[in-house]
Protein backbone atom coordinates (compact mmCIF):
# COMPACT_ATOMS: atom_id res chain seq x y z
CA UNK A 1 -103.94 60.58 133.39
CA UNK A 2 -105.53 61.91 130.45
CA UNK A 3 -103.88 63.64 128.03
CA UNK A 4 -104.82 67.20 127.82
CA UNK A 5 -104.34 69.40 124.59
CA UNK A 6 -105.35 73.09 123.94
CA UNK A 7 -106.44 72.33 120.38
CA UNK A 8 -106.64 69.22 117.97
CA UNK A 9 -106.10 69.59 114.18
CA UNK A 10 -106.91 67.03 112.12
CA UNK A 11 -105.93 65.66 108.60
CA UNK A 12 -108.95 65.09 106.53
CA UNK A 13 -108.30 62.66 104.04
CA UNK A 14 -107.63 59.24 105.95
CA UNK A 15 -108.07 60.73 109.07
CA UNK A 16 -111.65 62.28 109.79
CA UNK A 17 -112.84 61.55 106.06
CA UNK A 18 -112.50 57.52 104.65
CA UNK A 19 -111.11 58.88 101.02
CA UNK A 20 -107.76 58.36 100.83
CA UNK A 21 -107.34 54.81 99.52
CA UNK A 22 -110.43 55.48 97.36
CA UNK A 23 -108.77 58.84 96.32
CA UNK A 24 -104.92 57.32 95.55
CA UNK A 25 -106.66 54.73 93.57
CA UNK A 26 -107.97 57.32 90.96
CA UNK A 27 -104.88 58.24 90.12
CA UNK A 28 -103.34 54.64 90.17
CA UNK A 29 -106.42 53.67 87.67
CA UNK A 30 -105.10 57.66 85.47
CA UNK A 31 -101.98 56.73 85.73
CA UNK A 32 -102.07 53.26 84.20
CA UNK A 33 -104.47 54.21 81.35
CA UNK A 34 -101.18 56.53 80.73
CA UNK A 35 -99.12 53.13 80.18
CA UNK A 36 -97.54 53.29 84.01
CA UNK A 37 -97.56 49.98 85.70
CA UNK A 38 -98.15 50.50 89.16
CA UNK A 39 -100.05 48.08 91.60
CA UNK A 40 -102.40 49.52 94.31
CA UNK A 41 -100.14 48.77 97.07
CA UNK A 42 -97.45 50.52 95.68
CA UNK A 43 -99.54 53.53 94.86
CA UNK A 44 -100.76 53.55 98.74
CA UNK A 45 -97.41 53.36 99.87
CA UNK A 46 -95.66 56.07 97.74
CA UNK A 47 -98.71 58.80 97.30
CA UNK A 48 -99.91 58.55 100.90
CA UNK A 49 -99.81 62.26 102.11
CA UNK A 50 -98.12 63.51 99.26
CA UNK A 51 -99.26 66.69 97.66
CA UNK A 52 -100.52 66.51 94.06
CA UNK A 53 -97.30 67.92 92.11
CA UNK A 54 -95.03 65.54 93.60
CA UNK A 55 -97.68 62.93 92.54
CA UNK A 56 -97.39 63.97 89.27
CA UNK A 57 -94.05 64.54 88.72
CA UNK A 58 -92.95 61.03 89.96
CA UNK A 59 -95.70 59.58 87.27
CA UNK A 60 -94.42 61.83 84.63
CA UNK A 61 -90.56 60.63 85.13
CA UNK A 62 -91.52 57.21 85.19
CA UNK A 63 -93.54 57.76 82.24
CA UNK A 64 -90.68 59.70 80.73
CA UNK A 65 -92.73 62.63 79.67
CA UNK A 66 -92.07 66.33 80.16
CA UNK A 67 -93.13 66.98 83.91
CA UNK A 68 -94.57 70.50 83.56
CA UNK A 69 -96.54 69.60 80.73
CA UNK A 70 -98.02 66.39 82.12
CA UNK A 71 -98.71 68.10 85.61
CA UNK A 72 -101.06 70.73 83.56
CA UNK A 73 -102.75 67.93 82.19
CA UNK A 74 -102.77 65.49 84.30
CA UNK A 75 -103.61 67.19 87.89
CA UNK A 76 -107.09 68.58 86.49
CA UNK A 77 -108.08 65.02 85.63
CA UNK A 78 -107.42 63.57 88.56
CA UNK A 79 -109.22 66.31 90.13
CA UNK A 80 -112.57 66.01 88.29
CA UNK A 81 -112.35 61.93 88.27
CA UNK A 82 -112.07 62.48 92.11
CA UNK A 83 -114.80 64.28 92.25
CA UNK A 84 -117.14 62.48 90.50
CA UNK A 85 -115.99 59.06 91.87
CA UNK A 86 -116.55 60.56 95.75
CA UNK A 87 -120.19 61.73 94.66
CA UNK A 88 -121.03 58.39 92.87
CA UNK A 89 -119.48 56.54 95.51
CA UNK A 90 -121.06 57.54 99.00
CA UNK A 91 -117.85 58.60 100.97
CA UNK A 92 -118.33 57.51 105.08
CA UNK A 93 -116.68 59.15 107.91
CA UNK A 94 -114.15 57.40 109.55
CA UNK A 95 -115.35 55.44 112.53
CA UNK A 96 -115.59 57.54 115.59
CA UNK A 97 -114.87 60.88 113.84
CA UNK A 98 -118.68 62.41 114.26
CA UNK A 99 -118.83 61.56 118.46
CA UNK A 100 -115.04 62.62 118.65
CA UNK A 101 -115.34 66.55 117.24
CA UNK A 102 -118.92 66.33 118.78
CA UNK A 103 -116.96 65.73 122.39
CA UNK A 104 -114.54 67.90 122.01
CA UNK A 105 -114.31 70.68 124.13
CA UNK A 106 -111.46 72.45 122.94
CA UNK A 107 -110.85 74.35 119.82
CA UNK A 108 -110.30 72.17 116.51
CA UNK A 109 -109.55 72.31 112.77
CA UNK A 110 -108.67 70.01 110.02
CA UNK A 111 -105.39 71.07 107.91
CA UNK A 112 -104.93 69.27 104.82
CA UNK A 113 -102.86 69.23 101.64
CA UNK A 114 -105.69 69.20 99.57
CA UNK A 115 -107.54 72.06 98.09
CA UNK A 116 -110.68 73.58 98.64
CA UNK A 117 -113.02 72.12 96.67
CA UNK A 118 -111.50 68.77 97.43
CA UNK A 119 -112.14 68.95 101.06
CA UNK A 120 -115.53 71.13 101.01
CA UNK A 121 -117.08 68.12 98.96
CA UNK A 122 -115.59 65.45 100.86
CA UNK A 123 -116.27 67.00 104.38
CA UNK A 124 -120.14 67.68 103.42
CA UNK A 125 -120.70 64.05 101.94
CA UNK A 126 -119.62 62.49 105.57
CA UNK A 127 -121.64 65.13 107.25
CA UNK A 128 -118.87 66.54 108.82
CA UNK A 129 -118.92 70.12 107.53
CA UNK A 130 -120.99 71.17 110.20
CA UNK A 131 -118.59 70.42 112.76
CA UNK A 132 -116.42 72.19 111.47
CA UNK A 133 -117.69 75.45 110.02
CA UNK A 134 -114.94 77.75 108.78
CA UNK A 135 -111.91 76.05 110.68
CA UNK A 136 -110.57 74.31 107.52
CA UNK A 137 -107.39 75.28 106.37
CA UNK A 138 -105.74 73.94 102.55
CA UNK A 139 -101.80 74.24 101.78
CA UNK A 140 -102.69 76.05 98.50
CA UNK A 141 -103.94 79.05 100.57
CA UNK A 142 -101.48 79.00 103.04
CA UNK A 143 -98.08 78.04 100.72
CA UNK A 144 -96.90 75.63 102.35
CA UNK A 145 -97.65 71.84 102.28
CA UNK A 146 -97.09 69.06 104.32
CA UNK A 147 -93.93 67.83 105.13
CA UNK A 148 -93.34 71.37 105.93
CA UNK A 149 -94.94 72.94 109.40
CA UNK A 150 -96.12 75.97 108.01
CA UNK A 151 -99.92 74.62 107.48
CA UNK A 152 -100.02 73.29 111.18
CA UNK A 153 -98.65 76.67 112.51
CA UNK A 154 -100.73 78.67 110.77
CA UNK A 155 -103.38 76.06 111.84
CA UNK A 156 -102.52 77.14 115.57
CA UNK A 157 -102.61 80.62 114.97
CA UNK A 158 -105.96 80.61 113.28
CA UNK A 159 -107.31 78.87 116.81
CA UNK A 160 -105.34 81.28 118.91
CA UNK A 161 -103.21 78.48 120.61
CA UNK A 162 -99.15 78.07 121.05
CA UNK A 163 -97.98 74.98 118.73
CA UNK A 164 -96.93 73.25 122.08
CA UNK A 165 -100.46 73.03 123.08
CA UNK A 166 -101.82 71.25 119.93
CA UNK A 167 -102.45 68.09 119.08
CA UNK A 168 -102.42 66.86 115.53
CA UNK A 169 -104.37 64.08 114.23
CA UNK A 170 -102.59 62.48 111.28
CA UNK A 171 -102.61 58.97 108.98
CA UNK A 172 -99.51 59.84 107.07
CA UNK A 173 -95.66 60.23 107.16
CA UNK A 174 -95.68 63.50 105.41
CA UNK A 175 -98.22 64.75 107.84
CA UNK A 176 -96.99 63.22 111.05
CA UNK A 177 -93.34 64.49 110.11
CA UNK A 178 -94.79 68.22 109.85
CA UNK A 179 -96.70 67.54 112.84
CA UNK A 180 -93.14 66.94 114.26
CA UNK A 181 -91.65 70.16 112.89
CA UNK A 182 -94.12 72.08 114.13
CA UNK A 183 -93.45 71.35 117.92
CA UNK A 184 -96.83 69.14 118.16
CA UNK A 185 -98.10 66.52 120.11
CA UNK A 186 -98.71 63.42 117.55
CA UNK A 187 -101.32 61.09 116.95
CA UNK A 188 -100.44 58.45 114.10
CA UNK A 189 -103.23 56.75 112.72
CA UNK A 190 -100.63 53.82 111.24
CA UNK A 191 -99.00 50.59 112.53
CA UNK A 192 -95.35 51.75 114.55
CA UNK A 193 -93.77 49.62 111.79
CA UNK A 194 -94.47 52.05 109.44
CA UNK A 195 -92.96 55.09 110.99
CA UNK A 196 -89.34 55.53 111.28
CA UNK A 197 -87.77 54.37 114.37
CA UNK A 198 -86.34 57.84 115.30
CA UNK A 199 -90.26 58.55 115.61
CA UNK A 200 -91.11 56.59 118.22
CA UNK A 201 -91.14 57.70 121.47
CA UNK A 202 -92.00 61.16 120.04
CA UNK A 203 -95.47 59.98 118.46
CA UNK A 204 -98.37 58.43 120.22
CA UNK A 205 -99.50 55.81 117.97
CA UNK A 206 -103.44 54.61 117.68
CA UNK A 207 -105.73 52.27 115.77
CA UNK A 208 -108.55 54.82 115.24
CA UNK A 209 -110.74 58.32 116.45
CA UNK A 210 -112.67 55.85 118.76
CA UNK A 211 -109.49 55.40 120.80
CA UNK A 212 -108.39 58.82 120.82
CA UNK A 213 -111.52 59.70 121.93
CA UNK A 214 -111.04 57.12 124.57
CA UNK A 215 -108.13 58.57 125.54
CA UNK A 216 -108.88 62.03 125.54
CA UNK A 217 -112.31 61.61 127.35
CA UNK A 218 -112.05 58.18 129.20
């Protein structure tokens, strides 16, 4: 049988939007002209889904600078070198993500950690800001960031639809634990391995949007 949601909300980065390696590794490249050594696997691993102060604050301990000091500095570079890398570089939807929100039937959002501008400019270079329209909702306007559910409940209220009857869309442990919290059915965009085994069973893993949207629409 298919499965059979109310609403979907989706991560953006790394989910509907192919900018989260691309993304970590502007900070990795910051972050080492800072004197950090730090290999792009390792930045993958341990930024993944993480909001941008607890980014900074891990560099700044390693670093052993003042954390509130280097986050002022630090967060608004990142920002604009972001920015301009995702302009220069041509950002691509992820596969399947234009025919999946063009399917769906039922109401759908993305929620992300990210902030405005972030996600405005990365959702309009994939085309994908059309499809969405106003139904974008950022931690920084809502308070509360992924691991926490807050985002993906308010997320559900903005659509008019009980957290049981969403599904959320998500490529990282942060986002897949909030997902969790929140009372939400869960697809993981990751290999099982990488979850924690108490997660499985209670997450429906998947290798991309084209097989959700398999799944969802046969």
């Amino acid at each position: 049988m298919k499965p059979r949601h109310d609403a979907l909300i989706f991560d953006a980065d790394g989910t509907l939007v192919d900018s989260e390696a691309p993304g970590l590794e502007v900070i990795r490249q910051l972050a080492v002209a800072r004197g950090l050594a730090l290999d792009s696997a390792e930045a993958q691993q341990r930024f993944r889904g993480l909001r941008m102060a607890d980014v900074a604050a891990w560099i700044a301990s390693q670093l052993g600078e003042p954390p509130d000091a280097f986050t002022e500095r630090f967060i608004p570079a990142v920002r604009q070198a972001q920015a301009a890398h995702f302009q220069s570089a041509g950002l691509r939807a992820m596969p399947g993500a234009h025919a999946l929100l063009q399917r769906l039937r039922q109401p759908f959002c993305v929620a992300t950690n990210g902030p405005r501008e972030k996600v405005s400019q990365t959702l309009a270079l994939c085309g994908l800001d059309v499809l969405l329209g106003e139904r974008v909702y950022c931690a920084y306007e809502v308070g509360s960031f992924k691991p926490e559910p807050g985002l993906f409940l308010h997320a559900a209220r903005a659509l008019g639809v009980a957290p049981a009857g969403c599904a959320v869309v998500e490529d990282s442990l942060p986002g897949i634990q909030a997902g969790l919290a929140a009372g939400m059915t869960v697809y993981a965009l990751l290999p099982p391995e990488q979850a924690p085994p108490a997660w499985h069973g209670h997450v429906r893993f998947i290798d991309s949007l084209v097989q959700l949207d398999q799944l969802l629409h046969g």
